[in-house]
PDB file of N, CA and C in Angstrom:
ATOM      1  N   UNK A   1      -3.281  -9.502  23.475  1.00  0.00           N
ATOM      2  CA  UNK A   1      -4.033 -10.572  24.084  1.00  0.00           C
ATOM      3  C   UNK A   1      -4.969 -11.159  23.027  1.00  0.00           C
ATOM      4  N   UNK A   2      -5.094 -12.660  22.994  1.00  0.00           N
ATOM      5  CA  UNK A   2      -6.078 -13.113  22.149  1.00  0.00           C
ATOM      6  C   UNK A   2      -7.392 -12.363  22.408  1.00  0.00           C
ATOM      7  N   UNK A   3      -8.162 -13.122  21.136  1.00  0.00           N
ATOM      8  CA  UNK A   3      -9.766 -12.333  21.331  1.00  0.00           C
ATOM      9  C   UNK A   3     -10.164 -11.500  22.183  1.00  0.00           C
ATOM     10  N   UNK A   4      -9.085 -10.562  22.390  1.00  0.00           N
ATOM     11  CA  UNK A   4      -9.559  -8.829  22.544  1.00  0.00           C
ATOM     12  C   UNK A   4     -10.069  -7.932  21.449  1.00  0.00           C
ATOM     13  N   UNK A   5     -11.190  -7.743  22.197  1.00  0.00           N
ATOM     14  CA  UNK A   5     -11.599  -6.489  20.992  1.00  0.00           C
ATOM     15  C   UNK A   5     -11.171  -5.109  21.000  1.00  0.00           C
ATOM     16  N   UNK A   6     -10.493  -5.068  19.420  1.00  0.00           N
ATOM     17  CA  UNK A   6     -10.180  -3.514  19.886  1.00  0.00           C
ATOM     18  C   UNK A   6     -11.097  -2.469  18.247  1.00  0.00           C
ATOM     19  N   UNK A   7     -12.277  -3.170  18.574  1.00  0.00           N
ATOM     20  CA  UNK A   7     -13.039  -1.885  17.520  1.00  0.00           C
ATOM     21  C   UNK A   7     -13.511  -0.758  18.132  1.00  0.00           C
ATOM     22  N   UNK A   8     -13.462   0.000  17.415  1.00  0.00           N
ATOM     23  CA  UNK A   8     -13.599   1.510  18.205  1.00  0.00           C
ATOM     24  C   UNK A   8     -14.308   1.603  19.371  1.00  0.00           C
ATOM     25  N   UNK A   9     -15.563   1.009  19.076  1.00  0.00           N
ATOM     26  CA  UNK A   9     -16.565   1.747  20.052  1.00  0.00           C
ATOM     27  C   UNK A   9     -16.174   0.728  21.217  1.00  0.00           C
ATOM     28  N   UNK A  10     -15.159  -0.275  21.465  1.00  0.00           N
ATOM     29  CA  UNK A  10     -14.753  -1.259  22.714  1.00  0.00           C
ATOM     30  C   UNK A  10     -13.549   0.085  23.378  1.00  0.00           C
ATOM     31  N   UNK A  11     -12.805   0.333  22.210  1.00  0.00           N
ATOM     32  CA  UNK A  11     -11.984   1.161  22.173  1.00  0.00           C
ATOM     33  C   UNK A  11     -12.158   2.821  22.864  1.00  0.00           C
ATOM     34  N   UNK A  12     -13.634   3.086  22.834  1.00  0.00           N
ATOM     35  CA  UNK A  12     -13.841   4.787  23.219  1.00  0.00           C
ATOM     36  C   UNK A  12     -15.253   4.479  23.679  1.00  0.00           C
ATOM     37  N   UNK A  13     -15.556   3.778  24.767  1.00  0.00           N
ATOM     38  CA  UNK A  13     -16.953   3.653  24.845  1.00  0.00           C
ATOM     39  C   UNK A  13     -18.069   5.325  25.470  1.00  0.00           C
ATOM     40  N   UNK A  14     -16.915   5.719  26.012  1.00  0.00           N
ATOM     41  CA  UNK A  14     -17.242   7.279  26.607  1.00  0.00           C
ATOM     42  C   UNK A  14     -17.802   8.432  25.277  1.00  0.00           C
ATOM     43  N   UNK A  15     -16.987   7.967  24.228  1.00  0.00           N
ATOM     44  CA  UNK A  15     -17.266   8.682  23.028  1.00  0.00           C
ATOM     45  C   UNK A  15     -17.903   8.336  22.180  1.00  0.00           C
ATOM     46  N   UNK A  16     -19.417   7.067  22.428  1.00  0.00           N
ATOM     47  CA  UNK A  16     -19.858   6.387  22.016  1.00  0.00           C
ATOM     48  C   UNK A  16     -21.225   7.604  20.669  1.00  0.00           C
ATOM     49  N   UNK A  17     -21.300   8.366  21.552  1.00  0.00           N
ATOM     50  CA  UNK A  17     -22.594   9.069  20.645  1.00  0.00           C
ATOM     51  C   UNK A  17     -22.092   9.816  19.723  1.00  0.00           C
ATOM     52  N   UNK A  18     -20.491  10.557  19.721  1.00  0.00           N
ATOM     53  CA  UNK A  18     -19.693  11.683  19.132  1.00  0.00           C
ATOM     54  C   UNK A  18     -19.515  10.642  17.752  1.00  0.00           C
ATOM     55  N   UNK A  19     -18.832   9.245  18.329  1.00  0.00           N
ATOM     56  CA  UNK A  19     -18.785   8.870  16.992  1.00  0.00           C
ATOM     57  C   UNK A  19     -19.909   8.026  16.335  1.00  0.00           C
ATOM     58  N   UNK A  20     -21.009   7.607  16.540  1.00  0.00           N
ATOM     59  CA  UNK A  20     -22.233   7.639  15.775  1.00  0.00           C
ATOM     60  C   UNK A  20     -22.420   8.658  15.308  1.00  0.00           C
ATOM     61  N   UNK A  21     -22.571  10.226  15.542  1.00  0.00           N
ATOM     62  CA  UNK A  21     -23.033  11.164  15.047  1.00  0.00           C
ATOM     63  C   UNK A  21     -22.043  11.458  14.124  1.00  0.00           C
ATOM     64  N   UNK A  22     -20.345  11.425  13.885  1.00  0.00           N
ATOM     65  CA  UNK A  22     -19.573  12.062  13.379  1.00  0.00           C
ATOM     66  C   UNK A  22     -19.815  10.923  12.245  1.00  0.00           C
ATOM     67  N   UNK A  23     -19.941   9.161  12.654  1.00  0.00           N
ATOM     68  CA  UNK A  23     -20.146   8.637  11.340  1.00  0.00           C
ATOM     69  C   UNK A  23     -20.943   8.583  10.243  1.00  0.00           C
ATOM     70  N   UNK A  24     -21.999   9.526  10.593  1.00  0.00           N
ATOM     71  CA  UNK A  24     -23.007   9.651  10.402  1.00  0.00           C
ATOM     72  C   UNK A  24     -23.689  10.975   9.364  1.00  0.00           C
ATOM     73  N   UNK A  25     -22.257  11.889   9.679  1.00  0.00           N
ATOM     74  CA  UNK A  25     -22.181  12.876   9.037  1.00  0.00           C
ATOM     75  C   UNK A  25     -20.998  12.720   7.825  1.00  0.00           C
ATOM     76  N   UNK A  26     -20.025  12.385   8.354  1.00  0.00           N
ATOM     77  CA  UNK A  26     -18.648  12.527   7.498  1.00  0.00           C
ATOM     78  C   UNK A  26     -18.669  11.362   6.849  1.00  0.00           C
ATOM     79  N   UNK A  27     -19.049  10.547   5.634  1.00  0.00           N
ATOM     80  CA  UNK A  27     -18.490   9.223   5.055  1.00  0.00           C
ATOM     81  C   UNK A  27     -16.923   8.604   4.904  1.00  0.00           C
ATOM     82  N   UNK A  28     -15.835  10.152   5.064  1.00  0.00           N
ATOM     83  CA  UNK A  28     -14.458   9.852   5.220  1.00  0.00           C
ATOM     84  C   UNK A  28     -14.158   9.044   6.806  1.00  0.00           C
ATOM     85  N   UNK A  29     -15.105  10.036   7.251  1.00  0.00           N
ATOM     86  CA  UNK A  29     -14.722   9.076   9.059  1.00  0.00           C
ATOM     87  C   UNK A  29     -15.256   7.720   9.031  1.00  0.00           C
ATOM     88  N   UNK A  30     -15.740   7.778   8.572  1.00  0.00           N
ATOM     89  CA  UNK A  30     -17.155   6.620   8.751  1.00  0.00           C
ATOM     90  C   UNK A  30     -16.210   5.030   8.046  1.00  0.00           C
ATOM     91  N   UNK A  31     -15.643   5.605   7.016  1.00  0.00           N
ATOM     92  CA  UNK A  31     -14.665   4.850   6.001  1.00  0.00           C
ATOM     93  C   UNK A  31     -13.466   4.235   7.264  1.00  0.00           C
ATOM     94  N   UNK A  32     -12.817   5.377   7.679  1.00  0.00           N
ATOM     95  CA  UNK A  32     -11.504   5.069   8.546  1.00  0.00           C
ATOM     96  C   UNK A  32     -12.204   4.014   9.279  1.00  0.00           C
ATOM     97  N   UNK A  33     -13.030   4.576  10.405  1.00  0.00           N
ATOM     98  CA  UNK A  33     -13.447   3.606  11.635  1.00  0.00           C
ATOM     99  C   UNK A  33     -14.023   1.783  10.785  1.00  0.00           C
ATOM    100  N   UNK A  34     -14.821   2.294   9.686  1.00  0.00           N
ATOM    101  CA  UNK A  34     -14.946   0.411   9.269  1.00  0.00           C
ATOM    102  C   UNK A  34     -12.992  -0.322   8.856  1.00  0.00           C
ATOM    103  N   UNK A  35     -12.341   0.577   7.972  1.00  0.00           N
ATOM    104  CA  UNK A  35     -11.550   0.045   7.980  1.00  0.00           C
ATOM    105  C   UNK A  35     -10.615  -0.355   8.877  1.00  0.00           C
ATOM    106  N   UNK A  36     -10.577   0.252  10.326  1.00  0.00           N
ATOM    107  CA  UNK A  36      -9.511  -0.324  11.306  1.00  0.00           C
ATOM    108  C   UNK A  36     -10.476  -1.195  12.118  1.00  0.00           C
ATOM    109  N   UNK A  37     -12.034  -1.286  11.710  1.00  0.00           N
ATOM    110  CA  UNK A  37     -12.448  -2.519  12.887  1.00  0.00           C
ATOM    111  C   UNK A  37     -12.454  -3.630  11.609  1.00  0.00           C
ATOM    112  N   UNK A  38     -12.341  -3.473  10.454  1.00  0.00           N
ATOM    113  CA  UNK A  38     -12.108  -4.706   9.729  1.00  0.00           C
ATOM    114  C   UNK A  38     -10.655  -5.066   9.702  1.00  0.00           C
ATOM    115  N   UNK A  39      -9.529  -4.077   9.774  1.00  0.00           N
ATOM    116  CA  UNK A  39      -8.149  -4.698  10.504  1.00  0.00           C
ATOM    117  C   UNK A  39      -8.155  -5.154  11.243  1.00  0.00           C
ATOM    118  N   UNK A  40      -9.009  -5.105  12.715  1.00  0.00           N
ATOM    119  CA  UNK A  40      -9.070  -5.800  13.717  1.00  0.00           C
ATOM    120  C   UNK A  40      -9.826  -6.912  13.913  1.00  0.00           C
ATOM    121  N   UNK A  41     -10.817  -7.232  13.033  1.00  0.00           N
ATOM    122  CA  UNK A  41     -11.060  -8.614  12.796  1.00  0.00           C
ATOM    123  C   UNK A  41     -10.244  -9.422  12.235  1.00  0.00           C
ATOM    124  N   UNK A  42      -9.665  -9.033  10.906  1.00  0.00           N
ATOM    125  CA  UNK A  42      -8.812 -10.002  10.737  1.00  0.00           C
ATOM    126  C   UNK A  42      -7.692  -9.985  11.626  1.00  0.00           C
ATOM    127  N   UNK A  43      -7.062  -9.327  12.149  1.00  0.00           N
ATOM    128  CA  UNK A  43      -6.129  -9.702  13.168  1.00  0.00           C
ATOM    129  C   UNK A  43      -6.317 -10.814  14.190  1.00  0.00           C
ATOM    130  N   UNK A  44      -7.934 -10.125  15.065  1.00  0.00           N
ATOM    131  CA  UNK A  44      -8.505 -11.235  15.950  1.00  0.00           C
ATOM    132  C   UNK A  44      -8.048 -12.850  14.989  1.00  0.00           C
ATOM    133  N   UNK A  45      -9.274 -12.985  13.745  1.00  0.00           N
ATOM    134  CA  UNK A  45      -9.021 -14.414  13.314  1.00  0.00           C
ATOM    135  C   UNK A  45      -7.351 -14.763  12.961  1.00  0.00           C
ATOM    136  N   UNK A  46      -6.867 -14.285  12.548  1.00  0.00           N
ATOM    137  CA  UNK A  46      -5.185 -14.610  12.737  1.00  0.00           C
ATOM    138  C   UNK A  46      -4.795 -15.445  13.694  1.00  0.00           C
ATOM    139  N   UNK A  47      -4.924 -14.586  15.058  1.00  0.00           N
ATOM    140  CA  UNK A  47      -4.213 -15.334  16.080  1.00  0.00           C
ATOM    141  C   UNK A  47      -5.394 -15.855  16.767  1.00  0.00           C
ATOM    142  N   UNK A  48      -6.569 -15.951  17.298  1.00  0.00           N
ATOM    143  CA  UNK A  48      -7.187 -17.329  17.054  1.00  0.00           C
ATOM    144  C   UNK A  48      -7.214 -18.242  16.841  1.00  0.00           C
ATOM    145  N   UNK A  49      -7.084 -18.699  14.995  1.00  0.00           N
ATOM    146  CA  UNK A  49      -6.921 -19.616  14.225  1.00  0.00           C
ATOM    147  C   UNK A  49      -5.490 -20.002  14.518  1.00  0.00           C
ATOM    148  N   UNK A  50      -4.527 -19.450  14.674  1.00  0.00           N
ATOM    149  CA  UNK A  50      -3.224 -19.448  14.754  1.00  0.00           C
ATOM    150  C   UNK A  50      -3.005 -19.797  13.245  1.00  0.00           C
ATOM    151  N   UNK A  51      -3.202 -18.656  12.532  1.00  0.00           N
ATOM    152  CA  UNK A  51      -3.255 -18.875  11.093  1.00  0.00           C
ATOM    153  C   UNK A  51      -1.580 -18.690  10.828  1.00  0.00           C
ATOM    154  N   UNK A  52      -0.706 -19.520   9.562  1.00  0.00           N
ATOM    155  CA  UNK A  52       0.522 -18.719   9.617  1.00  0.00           C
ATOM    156  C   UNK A  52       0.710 -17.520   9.042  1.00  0.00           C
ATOM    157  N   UNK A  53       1.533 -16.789   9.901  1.00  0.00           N
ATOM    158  CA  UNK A  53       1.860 -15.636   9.409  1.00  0.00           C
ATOM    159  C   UNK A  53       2.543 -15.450   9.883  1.00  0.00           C
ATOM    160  N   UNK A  54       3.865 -14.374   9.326  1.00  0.00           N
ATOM    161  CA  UNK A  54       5.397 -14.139   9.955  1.00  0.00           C
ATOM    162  C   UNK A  54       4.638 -12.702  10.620  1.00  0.00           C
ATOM    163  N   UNK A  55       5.327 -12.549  12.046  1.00  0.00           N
ATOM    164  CA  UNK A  55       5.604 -12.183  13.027  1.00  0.00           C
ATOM    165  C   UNK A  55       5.469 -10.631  12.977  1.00  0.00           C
ATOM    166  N   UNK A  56       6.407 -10.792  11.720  1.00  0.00           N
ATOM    167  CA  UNK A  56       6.611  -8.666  11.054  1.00  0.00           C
ATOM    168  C   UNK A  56       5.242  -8.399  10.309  1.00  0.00           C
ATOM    169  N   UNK A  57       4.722  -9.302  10.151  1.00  0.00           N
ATOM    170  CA  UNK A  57       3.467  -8.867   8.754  1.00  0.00           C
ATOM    171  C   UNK A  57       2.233  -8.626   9.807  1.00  0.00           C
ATOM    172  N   UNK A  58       2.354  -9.561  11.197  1.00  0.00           N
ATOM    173  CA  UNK A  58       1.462  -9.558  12.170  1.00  0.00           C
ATOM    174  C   UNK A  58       1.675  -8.014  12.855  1.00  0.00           C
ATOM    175  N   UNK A  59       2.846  -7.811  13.358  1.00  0.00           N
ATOM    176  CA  UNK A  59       3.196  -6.513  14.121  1.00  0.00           C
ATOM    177  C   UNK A  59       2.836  -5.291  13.077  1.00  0.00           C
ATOM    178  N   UNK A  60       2.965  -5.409  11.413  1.00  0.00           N
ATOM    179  CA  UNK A  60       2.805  -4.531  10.857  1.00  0.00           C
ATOM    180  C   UNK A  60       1.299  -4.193  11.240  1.00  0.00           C
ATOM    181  N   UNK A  61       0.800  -5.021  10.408  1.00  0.00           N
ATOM    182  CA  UNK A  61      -0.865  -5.312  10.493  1.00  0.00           C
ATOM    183  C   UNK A  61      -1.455  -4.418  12.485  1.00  0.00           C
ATOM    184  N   UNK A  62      -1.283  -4.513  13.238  1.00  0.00           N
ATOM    185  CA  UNK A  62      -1.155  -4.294  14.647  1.00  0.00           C
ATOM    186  C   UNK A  62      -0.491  -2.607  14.501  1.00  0.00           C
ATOM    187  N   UNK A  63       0.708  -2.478  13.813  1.00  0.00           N
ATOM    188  CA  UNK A  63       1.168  -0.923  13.874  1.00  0.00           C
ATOM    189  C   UNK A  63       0.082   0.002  13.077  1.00  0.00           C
ATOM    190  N   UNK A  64      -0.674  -0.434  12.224  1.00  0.00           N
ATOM    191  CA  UNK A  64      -1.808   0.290  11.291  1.00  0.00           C
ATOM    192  C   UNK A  64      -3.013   0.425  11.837  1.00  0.00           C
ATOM    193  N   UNK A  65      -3.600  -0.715  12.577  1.00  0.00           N
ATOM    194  CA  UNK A  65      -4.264  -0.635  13.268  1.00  0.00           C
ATOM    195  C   UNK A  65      -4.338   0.297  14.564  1.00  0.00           C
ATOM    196  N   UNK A  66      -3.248   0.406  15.068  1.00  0.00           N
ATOM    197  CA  UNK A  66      -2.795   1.557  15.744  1.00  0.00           C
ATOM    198  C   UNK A  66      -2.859   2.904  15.313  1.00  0.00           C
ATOM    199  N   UNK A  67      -1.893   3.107  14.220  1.00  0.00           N
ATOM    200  CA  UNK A  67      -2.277   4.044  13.470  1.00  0.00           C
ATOM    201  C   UNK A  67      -3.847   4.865  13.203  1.00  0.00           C
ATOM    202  N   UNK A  68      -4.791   4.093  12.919  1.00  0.00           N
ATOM    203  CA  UNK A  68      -5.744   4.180  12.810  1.00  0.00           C
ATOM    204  C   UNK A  68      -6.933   4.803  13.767  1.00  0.00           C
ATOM    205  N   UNK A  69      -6.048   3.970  15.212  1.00  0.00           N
ATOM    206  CA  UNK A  69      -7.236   4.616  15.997  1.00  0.00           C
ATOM    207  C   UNK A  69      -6.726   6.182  16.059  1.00  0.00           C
ATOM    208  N   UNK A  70      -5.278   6.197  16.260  1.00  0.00           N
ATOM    209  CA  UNK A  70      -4.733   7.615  16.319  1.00  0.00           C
ATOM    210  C   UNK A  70      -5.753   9.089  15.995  1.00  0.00           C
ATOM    211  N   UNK A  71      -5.801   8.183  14.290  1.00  0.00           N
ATOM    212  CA  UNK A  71      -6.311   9.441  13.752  1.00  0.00           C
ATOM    213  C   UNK A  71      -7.617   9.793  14.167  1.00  0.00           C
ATOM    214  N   UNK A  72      -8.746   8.408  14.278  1.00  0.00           N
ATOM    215  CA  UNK A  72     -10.223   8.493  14.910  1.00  0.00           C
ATOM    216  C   UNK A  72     -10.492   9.240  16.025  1.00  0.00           C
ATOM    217  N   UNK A  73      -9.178   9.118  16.818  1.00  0.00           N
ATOM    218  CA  UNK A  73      -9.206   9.420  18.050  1.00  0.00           C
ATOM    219  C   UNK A  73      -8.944  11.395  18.086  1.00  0.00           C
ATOM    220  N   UNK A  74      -8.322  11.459  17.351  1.00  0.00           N
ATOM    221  CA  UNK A  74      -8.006  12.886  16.966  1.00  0.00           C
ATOM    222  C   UNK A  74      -9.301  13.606  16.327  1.00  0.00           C
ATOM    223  N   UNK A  75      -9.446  12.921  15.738  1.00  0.00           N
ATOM    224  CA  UNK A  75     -10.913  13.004  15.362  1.00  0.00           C
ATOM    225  C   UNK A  75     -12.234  13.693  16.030  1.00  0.00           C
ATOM    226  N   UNK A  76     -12.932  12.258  16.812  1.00  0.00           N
ATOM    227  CA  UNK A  76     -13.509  12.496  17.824  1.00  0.00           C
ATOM    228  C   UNK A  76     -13.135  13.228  18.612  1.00  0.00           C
ATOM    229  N   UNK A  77     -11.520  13.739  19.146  1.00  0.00           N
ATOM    230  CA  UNK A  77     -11.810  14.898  19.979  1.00  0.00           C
ATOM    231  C   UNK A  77     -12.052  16.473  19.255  1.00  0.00           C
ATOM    232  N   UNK A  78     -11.543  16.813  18.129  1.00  0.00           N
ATOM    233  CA  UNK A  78     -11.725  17.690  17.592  1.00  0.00           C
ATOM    234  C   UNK A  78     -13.570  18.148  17.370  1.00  0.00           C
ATOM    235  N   UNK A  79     -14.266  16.924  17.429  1.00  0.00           N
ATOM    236  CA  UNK A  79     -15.440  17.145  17.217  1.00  0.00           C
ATOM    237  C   UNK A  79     -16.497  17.728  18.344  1.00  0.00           C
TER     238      UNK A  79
END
Protein backbone atom coordinates (compact mmCIF):
# COMPACT_ATOMS: atom_id res chain seq x y z
CA UNK A 1 0.00 0.00 0.00
CA UNK A 2 1.22 3.52 -0.72
CA UNK A 3 2.52 5.69 2.19
CA UNK A 4 2.42 2.91 4.65
CA UNK A 5 4.76 2.97 7.21
CA UNK A 6 6.61 0.10 7.84
CA UNK A 7 9.57 1.36 10.30
CA UNK A 8 10.00 -0.72 13.09
CA UNK A 9 8.55 0.88 15.85
CA UNK A 10 4.97 1.26 13.31
CA UNK A 11 6.01 -2.27 12.78
CA UNK A 12 6.26 -3.66 16.74
CA UNK A 13 4.61 -0.97 18.64
CA UNK A 14 4.07 -3.58 21.68
CA UNK A 15 7.90 -3.94 21.66
CA UNK A 16 8.36 -0.37 21.73
CA UNK A 17 10.69 -0.09 25.06
CA UNK A 18 12.70 -3.68 24.30
CA UNK A 19 13.80 -2.01 21.25
CA UNK A 20 14.84 1.46 22.57
CA UNK A 21 16.67 -0.30 25.24
CA UNK A 22 18.26 -3.07 22.92
CA UNK A 23 19.20 0.05 20.55
CA UNK A 24 20.62 1.50 23.00
CA UNK A 25 22.83 -1.09 24.15
CA UNK A 26 23.92 -3.06 21.00
CA UNK A 27 25.22 -0.47 18.08
CA UNK A 28 24.94 -3.76 15.67
CA UNK A 29 21.08 -3.67 16.38
CA UNK A 30 20.81 -0.21 16.42
CA UNK A 31 22.69 -0.27 12.77
CA UNK A 32 20.10 -3.05 11.35
CA UNK A 33 16.87 -1.19 12.60
CA UNK A 34 18.25 2.47 10.95
CA UNK A 35 19.10 0.56 7.95
CA UNK A 36 15.68 -1.16 7.15
CA UNK A 37 13.73 2.16 8.23
CA UNK A 38 16.04 3.96 5.72
CA UNK A 39 15.00 1.06 3.12
CA UNK A 40 11.69 1.93 3.92
CA UNK A 41 11.85 5.43 3.25
CA UNK A 42 13.21 5.17 0.20
CA UNK A 43 10.79 2.68 -0.86
CA UNK A 44 7.86 4.94 0.57
CA UNK A 45 9.44 7.95 -1.84
CA UNK A 46 9.63 5.50 -4.84
CA UNK A 47 6.16 4.77 -5.11
CA UNK A 48 4.86 8.07 -4.04
CA UNK A 49 6.82 9.94 -6.47
CA UNK A 50 6.09 7.15 -8.85
CA UNK A 51 9.74 7.39 -9.43
CA UNK A 52 10.90 4.88 -12.40
CA UNK A 53 11.93 1.84 -11.40
CA UNK A 54 11.60 -1.77 -12.79
CA UNK A 55 9.26 -3.79 -10.85
CA UNK A 56 12.13 -6.60 -9.80
CA UNK A 57 14.49 -3.88 -8.31
CA UNK A 58 11.19 -2.57 -6.42
CA UNK A 59 10.14 -6.22 -5.15
CA UNK A 60 13.87 -6.78 -4.45
CA UNK A 61 14.26 -3.61 -2.45
CA UNK A 62 10.65 -4.81 -0.47
CA UNK A 63 12.23 -8.64 -0.13
CA UNK A 64 15.28 -6.98 2.08
CA UNK A 65 13.32 -4.94 3.75
CA UNK A 66 11.52 -7.91 4.79
CA UNK A 67 14.40 -9.62 5.44
CA UNK A 68 15.33 -7.18 7.81
CA UNK A 69 12.56 -6.97 10.01
CA UNK A 70 12.97 -10.85 10.27
CA UNK A 71 16.09 -10.59 11.90
CA UNK A 72 15.00 -7.39 14.37
CA UNK A 73 12.22 -9.27 15.08
CA UNK A 74 14.22 -12.33 16.20
CA UNK A 75 16.00 -10.11 17.91
CA UNK A 76 13.71 -8.36 20.08
CA UNK A 77 12.26 -11.57 21.02
CA UNK A 78 15.37 -13.17 22.14
CA UNK A 79 15.85 -10.13 24.32
Amino acid sequence: MLSEHHDIDHEFPELHQKLEALSAADADFAALVKKHDDLDNEIRVLEERGQPIADESLEAMKYERTELKDKIYARLRQA
